[in-house]
Protein backbone atom coordinates (compact mmCIF):
# COMPACT_ATOMS: atom_id res chain seq x y z
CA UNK A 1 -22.01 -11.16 -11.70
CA UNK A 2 -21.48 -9.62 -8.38
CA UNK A 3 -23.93 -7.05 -6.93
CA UNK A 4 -22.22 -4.19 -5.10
CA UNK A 5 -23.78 -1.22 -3.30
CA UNK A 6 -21.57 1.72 -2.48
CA UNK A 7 -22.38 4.08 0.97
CA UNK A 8 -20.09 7.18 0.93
CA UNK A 9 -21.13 10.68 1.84
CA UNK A 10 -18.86 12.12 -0.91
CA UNK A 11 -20.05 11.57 -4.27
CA UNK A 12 -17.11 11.95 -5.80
CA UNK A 13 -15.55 8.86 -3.73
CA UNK A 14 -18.41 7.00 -4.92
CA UNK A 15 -17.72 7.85 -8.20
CA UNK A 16 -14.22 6.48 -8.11
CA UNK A 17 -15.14 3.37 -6.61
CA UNK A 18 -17.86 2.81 -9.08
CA UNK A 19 -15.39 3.42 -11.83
CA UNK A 20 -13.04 1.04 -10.59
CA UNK A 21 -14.95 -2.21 -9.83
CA UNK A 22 -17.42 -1.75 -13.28
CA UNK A 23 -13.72 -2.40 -15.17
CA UNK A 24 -14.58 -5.60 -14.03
CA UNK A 25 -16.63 -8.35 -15.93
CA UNK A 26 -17.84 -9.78 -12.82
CA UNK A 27 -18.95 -6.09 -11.19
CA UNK A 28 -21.47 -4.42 -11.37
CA UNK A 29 -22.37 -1.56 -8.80
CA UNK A 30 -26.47 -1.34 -8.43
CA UNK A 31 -26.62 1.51 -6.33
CA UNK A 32 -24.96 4.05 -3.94
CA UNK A 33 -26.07 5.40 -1.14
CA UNK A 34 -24.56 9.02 0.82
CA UNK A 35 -25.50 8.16 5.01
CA UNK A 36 -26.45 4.72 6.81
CA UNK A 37 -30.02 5.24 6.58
CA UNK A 38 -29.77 4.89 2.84
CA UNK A 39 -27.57 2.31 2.57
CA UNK A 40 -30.39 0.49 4.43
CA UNK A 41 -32.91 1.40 2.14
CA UNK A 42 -30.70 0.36 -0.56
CA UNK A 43 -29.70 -2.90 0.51
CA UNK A 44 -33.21 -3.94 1.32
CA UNK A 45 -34.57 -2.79 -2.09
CA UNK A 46 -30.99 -3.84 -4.27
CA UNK A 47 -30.21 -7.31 -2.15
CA UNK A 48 -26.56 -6.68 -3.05
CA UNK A 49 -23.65 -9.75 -2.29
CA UNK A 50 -21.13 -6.57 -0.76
CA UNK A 51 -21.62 -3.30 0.70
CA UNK A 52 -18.89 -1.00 0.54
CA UNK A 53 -19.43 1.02 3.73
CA UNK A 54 -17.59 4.38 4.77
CA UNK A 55 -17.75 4.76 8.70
CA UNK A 56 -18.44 8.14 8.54
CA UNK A 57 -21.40 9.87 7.40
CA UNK A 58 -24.47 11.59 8.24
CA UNK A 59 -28.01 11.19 9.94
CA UNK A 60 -26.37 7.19 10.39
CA UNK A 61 -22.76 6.13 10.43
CA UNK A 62 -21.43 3.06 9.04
CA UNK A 63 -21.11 1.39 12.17
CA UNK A 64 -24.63 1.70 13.10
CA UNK A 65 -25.53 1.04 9.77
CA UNK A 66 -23.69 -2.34 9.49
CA UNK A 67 -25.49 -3.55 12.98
CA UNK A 68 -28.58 -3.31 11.15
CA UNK A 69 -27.76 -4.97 8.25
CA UNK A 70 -27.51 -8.53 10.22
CA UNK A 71 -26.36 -11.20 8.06
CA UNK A 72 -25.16 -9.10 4.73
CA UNK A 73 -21.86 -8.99 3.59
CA UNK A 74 -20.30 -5.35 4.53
CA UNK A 75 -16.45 -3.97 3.74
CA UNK A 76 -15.80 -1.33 5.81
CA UNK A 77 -13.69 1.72 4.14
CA UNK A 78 -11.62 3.02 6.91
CA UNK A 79 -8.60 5.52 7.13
CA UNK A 80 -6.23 5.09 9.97
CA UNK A 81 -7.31 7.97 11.75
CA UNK A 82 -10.98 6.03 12.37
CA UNK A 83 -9.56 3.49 14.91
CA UNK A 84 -12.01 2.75 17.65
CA UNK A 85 -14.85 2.96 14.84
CA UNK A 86 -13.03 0.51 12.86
CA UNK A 87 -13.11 -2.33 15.50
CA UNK A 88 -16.98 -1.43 16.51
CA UNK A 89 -17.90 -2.57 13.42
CA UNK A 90 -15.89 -5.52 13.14
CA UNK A 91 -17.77 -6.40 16.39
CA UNK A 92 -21.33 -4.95 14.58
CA UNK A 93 -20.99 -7.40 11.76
CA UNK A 94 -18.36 -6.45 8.88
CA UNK A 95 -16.44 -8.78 7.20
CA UNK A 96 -13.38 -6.80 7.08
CA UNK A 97 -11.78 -3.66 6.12
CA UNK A 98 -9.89 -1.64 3.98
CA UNK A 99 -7.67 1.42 3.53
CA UNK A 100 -9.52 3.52 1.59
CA UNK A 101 -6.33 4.53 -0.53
CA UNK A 102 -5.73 1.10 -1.18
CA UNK A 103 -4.70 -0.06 -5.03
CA UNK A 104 -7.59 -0.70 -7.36
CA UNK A 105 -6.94 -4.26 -7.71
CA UNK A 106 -6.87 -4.77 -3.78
CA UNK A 107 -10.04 -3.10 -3.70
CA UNK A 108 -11.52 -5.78 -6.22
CA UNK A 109 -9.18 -8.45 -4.84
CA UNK A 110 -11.19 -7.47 -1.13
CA UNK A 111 -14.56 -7.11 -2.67
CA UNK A 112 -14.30 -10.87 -4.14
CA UNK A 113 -13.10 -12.19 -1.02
CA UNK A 114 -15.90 -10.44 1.03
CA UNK A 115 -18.59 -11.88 -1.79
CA UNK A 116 -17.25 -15.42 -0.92
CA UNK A 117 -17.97 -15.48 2.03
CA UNK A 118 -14.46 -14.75 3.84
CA UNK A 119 -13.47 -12.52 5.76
CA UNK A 120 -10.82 -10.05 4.76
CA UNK A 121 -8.16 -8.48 7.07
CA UNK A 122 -5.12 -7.18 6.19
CA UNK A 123 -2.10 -8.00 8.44
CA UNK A 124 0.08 -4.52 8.56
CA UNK A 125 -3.28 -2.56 9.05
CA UNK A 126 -4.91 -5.76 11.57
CA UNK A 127 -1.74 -5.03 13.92
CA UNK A 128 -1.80 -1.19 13.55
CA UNK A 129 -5.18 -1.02 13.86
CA UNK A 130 -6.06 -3.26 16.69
CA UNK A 131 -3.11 -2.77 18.88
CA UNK A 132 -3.87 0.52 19.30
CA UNK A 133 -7.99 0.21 19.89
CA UNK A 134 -8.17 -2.66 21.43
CA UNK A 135 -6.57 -1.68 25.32
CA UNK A 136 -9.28 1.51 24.93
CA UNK A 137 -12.21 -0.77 24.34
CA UNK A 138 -14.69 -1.92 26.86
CA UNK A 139 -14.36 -5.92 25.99
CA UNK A 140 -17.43 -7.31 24.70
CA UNK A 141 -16.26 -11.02 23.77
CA UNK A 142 -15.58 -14.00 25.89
CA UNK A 143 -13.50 -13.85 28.68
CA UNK A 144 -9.74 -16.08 28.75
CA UNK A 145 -11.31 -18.10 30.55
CA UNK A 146 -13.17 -19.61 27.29
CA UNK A 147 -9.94 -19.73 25.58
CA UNK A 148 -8.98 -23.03 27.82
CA UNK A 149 -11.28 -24.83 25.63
CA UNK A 150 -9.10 -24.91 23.05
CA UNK A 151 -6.29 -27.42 22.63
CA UNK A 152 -2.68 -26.16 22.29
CA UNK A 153 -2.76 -26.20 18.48
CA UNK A 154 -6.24 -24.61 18.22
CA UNK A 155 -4.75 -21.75 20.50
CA UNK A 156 -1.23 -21.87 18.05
CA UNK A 157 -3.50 -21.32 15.16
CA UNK A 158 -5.73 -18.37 16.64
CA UNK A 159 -2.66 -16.52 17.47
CA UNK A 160 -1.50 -16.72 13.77
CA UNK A 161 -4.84 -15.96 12.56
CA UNK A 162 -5.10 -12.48 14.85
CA UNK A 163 -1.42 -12.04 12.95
CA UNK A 164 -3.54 -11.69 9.82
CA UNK A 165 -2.04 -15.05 8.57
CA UNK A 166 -4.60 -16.84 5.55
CA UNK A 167 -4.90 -20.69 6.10
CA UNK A 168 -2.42 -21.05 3.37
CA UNK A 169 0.15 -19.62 5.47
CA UNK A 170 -0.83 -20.83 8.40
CA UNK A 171 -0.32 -24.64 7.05
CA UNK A 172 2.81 -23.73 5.93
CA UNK A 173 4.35 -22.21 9.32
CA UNK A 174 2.85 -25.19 11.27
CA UNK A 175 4.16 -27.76 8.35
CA UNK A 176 0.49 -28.76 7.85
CA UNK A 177 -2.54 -28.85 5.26
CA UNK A 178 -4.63 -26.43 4.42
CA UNK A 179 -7.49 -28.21 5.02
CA UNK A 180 -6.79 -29.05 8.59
CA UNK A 181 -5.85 -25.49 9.31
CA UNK A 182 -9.66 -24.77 7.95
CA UNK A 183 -10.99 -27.57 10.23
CA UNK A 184 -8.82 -26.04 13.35
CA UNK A 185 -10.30 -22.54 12.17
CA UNK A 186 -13.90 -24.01 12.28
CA UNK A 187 -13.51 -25.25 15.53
CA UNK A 188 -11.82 -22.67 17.66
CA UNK A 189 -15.05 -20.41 15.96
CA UNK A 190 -17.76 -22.90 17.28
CA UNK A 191 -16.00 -23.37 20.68
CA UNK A 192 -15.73 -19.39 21.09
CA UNK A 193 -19.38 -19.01 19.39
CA UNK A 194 -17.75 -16.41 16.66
CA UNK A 195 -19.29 -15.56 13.57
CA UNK A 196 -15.82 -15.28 11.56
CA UNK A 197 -12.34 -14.98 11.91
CA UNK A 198 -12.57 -11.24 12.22
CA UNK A 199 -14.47 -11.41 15.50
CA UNK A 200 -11.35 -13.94 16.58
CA UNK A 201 -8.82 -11.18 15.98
CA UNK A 202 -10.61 -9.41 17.84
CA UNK A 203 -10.91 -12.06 20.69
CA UNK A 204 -7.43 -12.88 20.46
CA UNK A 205 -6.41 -9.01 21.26
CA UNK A 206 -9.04 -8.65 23.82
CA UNK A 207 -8.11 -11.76 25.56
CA UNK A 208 -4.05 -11.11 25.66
CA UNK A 209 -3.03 -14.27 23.47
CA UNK A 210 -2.04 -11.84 21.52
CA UNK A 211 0.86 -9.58 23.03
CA UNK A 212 -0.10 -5.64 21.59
CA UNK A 213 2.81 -3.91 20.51
């Protein structure tokens, strides 16, 4: 069974998303929480696998929020209109994000993939997202520079990653296996010192191996 907390100022949000992911077997919300500061508490005295974070709310945002909560597993809820807070807390710690009028089952779909242990971005709102923020942002990862430790294939594969490609379709445009897609993936985030694919999305923009739109 997976342990979900829910942080949203509106309790009628919460609501909804409780009411969606306990029609699952494997769900089960154990608490909500309506600013950061709670959602802190919460997490602390639930130990939940996800966090379902909004970005904003009072007395602490989510952005804040998910820097303090080092090492848990957070899902930012974003609308497209929160840009330059969505990126801060990719860079704070979340392991993805998601529309917050996305379908039910991609909600449940994302809240699996975040309890796994992956992280979650979706391509269409990756590129809109990101090419806008990114050129506004004060960069905060490694410089190109770093990026020359890669070989030409690692640097092939972070490109398609930042695309919002999964390692399944990675393989399959490079005419590879999975599994050696994984082991490029693993490597360019050790050379680059990255937590997770979302922070190389990031890096890619930042760095201009990936052209913005």
């Amino acid at each position: 069974m997976l342990r979900i907390l829910i942080a949203d100022d509106q309790e009628l949000v919460r609501a909804g998303l409780r009411m969606i992911l306990e029609a699952q077997d494997d769900l089960e919300v154990v608490a909500e929480a309506a600013d950061g500061l709670e959602a802190i508490s919460e997490v602390e005295r639930t130990d939940p696998d996800v966090t379902l974070m909004d970005i904003r709310m009072p007395n602490m945002d989510g952005v804040e929020a998910t820097r303090r909560l080092v090492g848990r597993r957070v899902l930012i809820l974003t609308t497209f209109d929160l840009d330059d807070y969505v990126v801060e807390a990719l860079r704070a710690g979340a392991s993805g994000f998601l529309l917050k009028d996305a379908p039910p089952a991609e909600l449940v779909r994302a809240v699996r993939v975040v309890a796994a242990g992956d992280a979650l971005l979706s391509p269409s709102v990756t590129r809109q997202q990101l090419d806008r923020v990114v050129p506004r942002l004060p960069s905060s990862q490694p410089a190109p520079k770093m990026l020359r430790e890669l070989t030409d294939r690692e640097g092939e594969v972070l490109r398609l990653v930042a695309q919002g490609l999964s390692n399944a379709e990675i393989a399959d445009r490079l005419v590879v296996s999975e599994a050696t897609v994984k082991t490029h993936v693993s490597h360019i985030l050790e050379k680059l010192d990255l937590r997770d694919r979302v922070q190389a999305v990031v890096v890619a923009y930042e760095s201009g191996l990936v052209q913005r739109s």
